[in-house]
N, C-alpha and C. Protein backbone atom coordinates (compact mmCIF):
# COMPACT_ATOMS: atom_id res chain seq x y z
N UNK A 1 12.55 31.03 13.64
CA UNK A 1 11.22 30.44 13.55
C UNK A 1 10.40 30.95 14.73
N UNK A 2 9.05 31.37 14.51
CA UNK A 2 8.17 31.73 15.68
C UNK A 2 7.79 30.73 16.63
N UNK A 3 7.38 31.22 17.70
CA UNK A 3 7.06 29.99 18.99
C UNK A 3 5.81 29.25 18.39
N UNK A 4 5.28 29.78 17.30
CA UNK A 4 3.62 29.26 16.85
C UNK A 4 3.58 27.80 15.77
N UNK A 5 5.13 27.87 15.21
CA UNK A 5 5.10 27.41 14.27
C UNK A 5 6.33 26.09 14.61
N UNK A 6 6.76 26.17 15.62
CA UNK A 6 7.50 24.93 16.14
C UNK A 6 7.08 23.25 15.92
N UNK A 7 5.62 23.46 16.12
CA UNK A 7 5.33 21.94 15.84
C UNK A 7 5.04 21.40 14.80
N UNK A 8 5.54 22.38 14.03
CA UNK A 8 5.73 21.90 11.87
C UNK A 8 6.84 20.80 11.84
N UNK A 9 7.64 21.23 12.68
CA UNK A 9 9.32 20.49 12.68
C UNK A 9 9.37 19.24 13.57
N UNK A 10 8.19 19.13 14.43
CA UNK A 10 8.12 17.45 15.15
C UNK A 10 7.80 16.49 14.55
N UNK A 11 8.33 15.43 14.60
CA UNK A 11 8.01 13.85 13.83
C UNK A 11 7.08 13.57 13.22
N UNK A 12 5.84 13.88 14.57
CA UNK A 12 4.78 13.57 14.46
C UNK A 12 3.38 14.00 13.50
N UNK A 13 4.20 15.71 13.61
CA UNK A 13 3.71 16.28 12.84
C UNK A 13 4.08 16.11 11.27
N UNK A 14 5.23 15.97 11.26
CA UNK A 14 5.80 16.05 10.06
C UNK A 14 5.36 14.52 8.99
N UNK A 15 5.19 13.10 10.17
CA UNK A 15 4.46 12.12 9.45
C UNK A 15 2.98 12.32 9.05
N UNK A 16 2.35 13.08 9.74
CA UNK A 16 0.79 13.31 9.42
C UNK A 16 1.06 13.77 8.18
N UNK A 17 1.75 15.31 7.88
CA UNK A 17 1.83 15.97 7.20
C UNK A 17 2.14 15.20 5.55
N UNK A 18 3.73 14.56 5.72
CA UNK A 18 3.90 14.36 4.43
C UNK A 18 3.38 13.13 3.92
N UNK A 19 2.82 12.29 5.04
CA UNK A 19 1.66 10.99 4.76
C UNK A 19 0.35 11.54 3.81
N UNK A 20 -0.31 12.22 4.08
CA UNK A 20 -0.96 13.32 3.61
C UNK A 20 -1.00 13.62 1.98
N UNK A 21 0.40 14.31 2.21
CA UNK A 21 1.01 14.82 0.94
C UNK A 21 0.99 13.44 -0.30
N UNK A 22 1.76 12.76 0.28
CA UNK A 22 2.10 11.83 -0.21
C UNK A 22 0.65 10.79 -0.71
N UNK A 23 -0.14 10.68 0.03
CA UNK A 23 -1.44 10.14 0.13
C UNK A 23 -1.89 10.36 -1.10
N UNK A 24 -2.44 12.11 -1.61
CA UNK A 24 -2.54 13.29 -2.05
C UNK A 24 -1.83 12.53 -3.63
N UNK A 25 -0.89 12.83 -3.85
CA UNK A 25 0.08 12.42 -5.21
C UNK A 25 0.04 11.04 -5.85
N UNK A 26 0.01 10.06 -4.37
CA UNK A 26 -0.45 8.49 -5.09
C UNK A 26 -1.83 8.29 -5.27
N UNK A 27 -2.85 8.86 -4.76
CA UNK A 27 -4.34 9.24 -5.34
C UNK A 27 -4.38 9.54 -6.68
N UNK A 28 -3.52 10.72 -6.96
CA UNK A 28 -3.48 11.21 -8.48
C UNK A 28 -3.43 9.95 -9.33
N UNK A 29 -2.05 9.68 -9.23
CA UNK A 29 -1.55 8.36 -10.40
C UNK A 29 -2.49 7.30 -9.76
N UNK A 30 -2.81 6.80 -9.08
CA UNK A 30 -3.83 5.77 -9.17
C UNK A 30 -5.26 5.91 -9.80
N UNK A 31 -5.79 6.88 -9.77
CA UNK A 31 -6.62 7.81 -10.05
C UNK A 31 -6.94 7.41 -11.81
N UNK A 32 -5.34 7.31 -12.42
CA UNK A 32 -5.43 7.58 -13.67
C UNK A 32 -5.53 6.20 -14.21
N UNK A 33 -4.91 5.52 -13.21
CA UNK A 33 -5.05 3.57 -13.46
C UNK A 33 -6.23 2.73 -13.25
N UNK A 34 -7.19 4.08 -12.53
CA UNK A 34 -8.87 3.50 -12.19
C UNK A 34 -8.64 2.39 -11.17
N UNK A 35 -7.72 2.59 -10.26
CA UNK A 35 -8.13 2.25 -8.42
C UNK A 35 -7.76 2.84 -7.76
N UNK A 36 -8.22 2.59 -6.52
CA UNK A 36 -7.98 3.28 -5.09
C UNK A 36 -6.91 2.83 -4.89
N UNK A 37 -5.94 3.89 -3.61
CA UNK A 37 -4.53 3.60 -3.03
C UNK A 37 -4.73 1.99 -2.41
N UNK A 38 -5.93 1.92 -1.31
CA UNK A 38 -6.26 0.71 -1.03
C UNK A 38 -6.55 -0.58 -1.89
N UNK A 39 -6.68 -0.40 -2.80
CA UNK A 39 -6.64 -1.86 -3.97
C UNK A 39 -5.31 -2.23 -4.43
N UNK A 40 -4.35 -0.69 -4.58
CA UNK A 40 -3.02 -0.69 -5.59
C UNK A 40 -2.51 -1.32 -4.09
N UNK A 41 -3.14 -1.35 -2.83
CA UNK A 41 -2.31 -2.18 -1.28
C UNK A 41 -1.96 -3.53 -1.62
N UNK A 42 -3.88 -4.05 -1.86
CA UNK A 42 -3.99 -5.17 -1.85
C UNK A 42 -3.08 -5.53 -2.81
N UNK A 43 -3.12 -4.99 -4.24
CA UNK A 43 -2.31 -6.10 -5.04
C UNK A 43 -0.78 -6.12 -4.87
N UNK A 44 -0.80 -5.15 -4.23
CA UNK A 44 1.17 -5.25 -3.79
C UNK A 44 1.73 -6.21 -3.13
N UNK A 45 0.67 -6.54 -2.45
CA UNK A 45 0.51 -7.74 -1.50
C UNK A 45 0.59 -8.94 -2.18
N UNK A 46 -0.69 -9.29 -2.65
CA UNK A 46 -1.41 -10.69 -3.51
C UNK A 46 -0.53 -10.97 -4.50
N UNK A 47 0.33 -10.01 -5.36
CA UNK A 47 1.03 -10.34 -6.32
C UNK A 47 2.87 -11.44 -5.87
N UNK A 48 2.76 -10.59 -4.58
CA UNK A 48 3.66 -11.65 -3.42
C UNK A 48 3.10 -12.63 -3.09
N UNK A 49 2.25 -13.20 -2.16
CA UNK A 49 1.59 -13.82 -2.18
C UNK A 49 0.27 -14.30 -1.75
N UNK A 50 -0.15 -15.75 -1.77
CA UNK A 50 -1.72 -16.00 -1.47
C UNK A 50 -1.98 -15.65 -0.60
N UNK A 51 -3.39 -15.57 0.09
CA UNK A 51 -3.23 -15.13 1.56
C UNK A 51 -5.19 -15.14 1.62
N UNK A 52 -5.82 -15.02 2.87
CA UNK A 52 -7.34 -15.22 3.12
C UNK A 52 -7.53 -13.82 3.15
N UNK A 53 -8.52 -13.18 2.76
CA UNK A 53 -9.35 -11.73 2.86
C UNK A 53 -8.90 -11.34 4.18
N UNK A 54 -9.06 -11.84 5.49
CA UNK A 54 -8.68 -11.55 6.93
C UNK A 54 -7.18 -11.42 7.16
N UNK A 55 -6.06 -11.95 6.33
CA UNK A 55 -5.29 -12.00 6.46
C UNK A 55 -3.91 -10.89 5.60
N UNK A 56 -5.39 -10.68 4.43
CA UNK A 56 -4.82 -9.11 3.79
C UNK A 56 -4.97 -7.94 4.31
N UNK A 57 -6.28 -8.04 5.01
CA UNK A 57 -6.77 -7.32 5.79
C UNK A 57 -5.74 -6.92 6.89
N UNK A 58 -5.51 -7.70 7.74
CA UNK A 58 -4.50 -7.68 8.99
C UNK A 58 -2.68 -7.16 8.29
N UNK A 59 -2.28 -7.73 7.08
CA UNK A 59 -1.29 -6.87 6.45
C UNK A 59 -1.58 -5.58 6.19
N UNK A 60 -2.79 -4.96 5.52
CA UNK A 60 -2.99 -3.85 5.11
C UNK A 60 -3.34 -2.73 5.92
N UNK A 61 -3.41 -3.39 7.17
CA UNK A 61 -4.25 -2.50 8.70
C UNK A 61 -5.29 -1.72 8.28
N UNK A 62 -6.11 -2.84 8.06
CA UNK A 62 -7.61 -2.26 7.37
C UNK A 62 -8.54 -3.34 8.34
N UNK A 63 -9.69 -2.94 8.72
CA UNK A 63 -10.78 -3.63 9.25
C UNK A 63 -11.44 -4.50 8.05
N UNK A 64 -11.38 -5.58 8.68
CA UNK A 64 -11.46 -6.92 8.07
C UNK A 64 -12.85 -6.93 7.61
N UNK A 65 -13.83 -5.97 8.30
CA UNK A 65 -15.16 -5.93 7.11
C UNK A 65 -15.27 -5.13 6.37
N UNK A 66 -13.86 -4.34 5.98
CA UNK A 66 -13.86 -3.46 4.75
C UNK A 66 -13.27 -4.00 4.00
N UNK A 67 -12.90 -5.44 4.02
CA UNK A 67 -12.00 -5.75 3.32
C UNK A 67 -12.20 -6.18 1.65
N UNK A 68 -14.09 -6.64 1.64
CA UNK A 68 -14.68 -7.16 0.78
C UNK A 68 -14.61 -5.70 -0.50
N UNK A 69 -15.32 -4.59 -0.25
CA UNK A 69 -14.78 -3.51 -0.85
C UNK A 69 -14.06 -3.60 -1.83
N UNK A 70 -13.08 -3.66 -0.88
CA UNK A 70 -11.55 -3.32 -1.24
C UNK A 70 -11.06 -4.11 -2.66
N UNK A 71 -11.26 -5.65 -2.52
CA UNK A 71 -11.33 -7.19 -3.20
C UNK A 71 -12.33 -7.23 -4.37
N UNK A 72 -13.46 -6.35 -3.89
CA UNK A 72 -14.54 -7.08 -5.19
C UNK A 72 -14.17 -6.45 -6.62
N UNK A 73 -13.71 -4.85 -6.72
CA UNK A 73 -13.25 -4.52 -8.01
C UNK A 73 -12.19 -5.26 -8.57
N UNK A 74 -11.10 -6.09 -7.74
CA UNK A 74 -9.73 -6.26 -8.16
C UNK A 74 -10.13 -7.97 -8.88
N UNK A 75 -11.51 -8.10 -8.32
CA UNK A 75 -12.34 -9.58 -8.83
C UNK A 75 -12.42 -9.08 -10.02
N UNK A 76 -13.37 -8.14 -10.37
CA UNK A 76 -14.17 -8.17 -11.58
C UNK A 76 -13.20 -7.40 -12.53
N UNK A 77 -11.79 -6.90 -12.07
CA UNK A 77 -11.11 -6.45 -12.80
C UNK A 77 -10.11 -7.97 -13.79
N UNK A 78 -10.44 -9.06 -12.38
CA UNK A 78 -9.85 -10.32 -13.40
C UNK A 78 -8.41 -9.56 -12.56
N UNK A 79 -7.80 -9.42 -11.63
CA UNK A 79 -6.34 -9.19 -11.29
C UNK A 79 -6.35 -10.19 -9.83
N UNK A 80 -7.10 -10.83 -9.56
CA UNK A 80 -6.89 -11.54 -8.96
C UNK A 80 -8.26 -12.41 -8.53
N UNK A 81 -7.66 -13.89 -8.21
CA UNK A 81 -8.76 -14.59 -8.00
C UNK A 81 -8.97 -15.45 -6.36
N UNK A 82 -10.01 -16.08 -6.03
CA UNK A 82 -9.94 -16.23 -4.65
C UNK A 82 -10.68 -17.78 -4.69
N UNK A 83 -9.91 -18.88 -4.32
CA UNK A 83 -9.95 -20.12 -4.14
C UNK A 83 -10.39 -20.43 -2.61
N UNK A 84 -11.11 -21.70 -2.58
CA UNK A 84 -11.37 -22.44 -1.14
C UNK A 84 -9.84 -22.34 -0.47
N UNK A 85 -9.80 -22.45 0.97
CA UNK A 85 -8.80 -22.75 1.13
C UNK A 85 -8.65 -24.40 1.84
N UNK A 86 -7.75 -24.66 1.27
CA UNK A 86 -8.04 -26.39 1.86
C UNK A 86 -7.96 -27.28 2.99
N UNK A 87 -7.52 -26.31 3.47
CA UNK A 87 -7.93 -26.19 5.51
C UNK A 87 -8.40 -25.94 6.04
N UNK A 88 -9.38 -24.90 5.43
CA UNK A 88 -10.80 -24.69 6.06
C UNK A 88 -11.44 -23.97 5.31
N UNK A 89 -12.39 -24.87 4.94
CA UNK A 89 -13.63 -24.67 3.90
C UNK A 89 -14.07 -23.04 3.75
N UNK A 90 -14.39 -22.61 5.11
CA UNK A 90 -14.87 -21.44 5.23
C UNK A 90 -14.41 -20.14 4.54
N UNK A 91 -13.05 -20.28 4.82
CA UNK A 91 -11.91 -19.05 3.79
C UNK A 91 -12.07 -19.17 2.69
N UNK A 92 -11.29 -18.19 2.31
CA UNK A 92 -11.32 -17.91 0.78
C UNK A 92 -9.89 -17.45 0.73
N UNK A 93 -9.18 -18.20 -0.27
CA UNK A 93 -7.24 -17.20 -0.40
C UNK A 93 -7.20 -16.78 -1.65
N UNK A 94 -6.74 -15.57 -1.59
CA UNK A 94 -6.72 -14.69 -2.86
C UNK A 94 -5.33 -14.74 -3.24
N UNK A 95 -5.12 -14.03 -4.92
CA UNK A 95 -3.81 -14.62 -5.10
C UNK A 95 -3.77 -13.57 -6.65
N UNK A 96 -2.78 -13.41 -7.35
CA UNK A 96 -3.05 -12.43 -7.93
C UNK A 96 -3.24 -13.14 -9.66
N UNK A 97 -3.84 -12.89 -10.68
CA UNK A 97 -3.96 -13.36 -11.63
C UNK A 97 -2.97 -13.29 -12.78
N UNK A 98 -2.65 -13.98 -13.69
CA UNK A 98 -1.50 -13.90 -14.33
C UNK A 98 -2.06 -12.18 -15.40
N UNK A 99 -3.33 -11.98 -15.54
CA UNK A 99 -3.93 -10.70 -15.92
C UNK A 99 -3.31 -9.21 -14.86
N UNK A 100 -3.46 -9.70 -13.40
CA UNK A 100 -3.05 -8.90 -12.51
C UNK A 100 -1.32 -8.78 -12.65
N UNK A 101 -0.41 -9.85 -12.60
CA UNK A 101 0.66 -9.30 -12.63
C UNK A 101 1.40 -8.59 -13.69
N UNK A 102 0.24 -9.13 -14.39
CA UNK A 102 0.93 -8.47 -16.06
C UNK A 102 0.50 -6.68 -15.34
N UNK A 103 -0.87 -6.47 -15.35
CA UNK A 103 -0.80 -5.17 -15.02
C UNK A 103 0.21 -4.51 -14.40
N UNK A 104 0.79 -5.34 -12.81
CA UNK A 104 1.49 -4.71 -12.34
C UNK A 104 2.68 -4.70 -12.69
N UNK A 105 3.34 -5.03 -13.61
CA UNK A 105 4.66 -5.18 -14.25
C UNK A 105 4.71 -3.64 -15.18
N UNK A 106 3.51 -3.67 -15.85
CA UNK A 106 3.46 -2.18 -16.66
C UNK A 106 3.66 -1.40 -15.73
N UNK A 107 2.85 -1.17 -14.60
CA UNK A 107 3.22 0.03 -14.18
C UNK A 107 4.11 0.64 -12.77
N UNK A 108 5.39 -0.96 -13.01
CA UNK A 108 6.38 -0.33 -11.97
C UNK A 108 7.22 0.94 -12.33
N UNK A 109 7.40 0.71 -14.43
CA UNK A 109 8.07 2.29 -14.41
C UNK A 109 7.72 3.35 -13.75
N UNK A 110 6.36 3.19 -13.98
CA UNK A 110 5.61 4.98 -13.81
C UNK A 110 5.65 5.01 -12.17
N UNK A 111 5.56 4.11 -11.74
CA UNK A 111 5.42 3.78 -10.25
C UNK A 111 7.10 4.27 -9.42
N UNK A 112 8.16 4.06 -10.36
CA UNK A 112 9.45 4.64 -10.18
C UNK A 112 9.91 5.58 -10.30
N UNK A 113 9.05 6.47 -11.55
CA UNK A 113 9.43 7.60 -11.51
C UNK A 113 8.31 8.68 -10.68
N UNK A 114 7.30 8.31 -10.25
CA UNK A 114 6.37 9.29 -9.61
C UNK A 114 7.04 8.46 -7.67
N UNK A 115 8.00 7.69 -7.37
CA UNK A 115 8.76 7.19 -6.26
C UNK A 115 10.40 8.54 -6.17
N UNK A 116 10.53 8.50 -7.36
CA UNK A 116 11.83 9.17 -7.72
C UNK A 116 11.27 10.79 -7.60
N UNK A 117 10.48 11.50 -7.96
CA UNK A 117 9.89 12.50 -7.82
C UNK A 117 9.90 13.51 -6.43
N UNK A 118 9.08 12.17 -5.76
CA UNK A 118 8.54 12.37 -4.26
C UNK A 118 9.83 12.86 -3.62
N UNK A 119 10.38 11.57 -3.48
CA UNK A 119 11.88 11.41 -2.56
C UNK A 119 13.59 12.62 -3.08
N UNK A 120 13.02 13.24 -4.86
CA UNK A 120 14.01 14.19 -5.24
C UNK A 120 14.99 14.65 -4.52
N UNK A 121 14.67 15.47 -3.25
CA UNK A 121 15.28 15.96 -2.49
C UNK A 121 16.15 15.20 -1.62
N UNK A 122 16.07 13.99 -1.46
CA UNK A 122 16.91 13.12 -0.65
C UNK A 122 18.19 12.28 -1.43
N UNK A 123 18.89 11.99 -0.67
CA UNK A 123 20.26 11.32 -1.65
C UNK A 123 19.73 9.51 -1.03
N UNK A 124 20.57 8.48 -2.18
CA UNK A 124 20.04 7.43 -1.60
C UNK A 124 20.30 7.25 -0.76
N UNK A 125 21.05 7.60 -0.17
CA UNK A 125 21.89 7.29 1.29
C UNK A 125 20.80 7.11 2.32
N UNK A 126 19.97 9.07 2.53
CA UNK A 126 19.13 9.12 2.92
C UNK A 126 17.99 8.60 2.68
N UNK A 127 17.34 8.16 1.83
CA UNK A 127 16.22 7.40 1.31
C UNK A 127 16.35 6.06 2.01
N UNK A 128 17.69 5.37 1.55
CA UNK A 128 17.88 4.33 2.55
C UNK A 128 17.40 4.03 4.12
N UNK A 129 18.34 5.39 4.63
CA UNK A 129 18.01 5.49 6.27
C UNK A 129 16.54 5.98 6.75
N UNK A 130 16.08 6.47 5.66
CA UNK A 130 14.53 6.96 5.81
C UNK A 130 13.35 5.73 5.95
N UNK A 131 14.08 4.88 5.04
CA UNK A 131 12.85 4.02 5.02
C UNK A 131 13.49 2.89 6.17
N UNK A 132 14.60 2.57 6.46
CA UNK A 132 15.19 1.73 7.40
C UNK A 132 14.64 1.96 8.90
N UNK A 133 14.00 3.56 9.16
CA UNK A 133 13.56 4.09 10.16
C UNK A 133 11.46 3.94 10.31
N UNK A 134 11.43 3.83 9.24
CA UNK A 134 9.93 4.03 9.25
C UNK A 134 9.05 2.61 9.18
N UNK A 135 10.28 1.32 8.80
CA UNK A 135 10.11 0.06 8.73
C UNK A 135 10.06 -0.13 10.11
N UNK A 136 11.14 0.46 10.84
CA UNK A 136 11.75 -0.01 11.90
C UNK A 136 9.68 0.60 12.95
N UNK A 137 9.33 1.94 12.95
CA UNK A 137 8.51 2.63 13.44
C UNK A 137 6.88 1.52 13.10
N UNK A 138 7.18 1.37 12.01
CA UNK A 138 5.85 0.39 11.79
C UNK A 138 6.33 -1.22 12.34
N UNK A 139 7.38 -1.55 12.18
CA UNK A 139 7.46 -3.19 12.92
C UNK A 139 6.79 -2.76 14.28
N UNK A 140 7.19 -2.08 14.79
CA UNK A 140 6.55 -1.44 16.25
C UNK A 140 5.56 -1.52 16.30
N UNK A 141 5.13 -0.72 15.56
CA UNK A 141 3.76 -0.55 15.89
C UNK A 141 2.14 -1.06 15.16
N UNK A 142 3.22 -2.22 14.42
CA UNK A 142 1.81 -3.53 13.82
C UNK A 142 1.49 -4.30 14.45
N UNK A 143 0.06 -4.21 14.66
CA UNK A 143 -0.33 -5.46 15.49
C UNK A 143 -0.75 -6.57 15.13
N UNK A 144 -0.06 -7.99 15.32
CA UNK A 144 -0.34 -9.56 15.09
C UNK A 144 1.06 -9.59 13.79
């Protein structure tokens, strides 16, 4: 390997890179389901459970005044709905709609095999230790 091309093979580089990639491919298939990677976040979330706009926000490591965005299609799509919260008037907790989980139930196949695709090259073993490492890299480095 040339001295030019060494920092293809560092971590750091290599997370930009296949984050990227990867970014890139779940754009596609979301693309075809008519939302953004950031909505298919939120409902990964909401379909687990309730939670306030600020508080999806802070899971999704998204700035909490982008968060409305993000929420208002997944409203008018009817996949999820957003109640007072009863501790303080002011919030709003979102939660996913029995319309929304149905959606997301259809499309864990396709969601498994465009998962199975990506990762081809790895054995589960490795897939295992891959993601055991990158959980471990983000517990780190989430803040609240």
């Amino acid at each position: 390997m040339s001295e030019g091309v060494k920092f293809r093979r560092n971590p750091s580089f290599l997370l930009a890179t296949l984050g990227r990639r990867a970014e890139h491919e779940w754009n596609q298939y979301l693309r075809s389901e008519g939302i953004t990677t950031a909505q298919f976040t939120a409902m990964a979330v909401l379909v687990e459970s309730e939670m306030s706009q600020r508080g999806l926000a802070n899971v999704m490591g998204v700035d909490p005044r982008n968060a409305g965005a993000i929420v208002r299609p997944l409203l008018d799509y009817g996949w999820i709905q957003a109640r007072s919260d009863p501790t303080d008037a002011r919030l709003r907790l979102l939660a996913a709609t029995d319309a929304g989980r149905k959606w997301w139930r259809t499309i864990q196949d396709d969601l498994a095999s465009e998962r199975d695709r990506f990762f081809a090259p790895l054995t589960d073993r490795e897939l295992a230790t891959l993601q055991k490492l990158l959980n471990r890299l983000n517990d780190h480095l989430t803040i609240g």
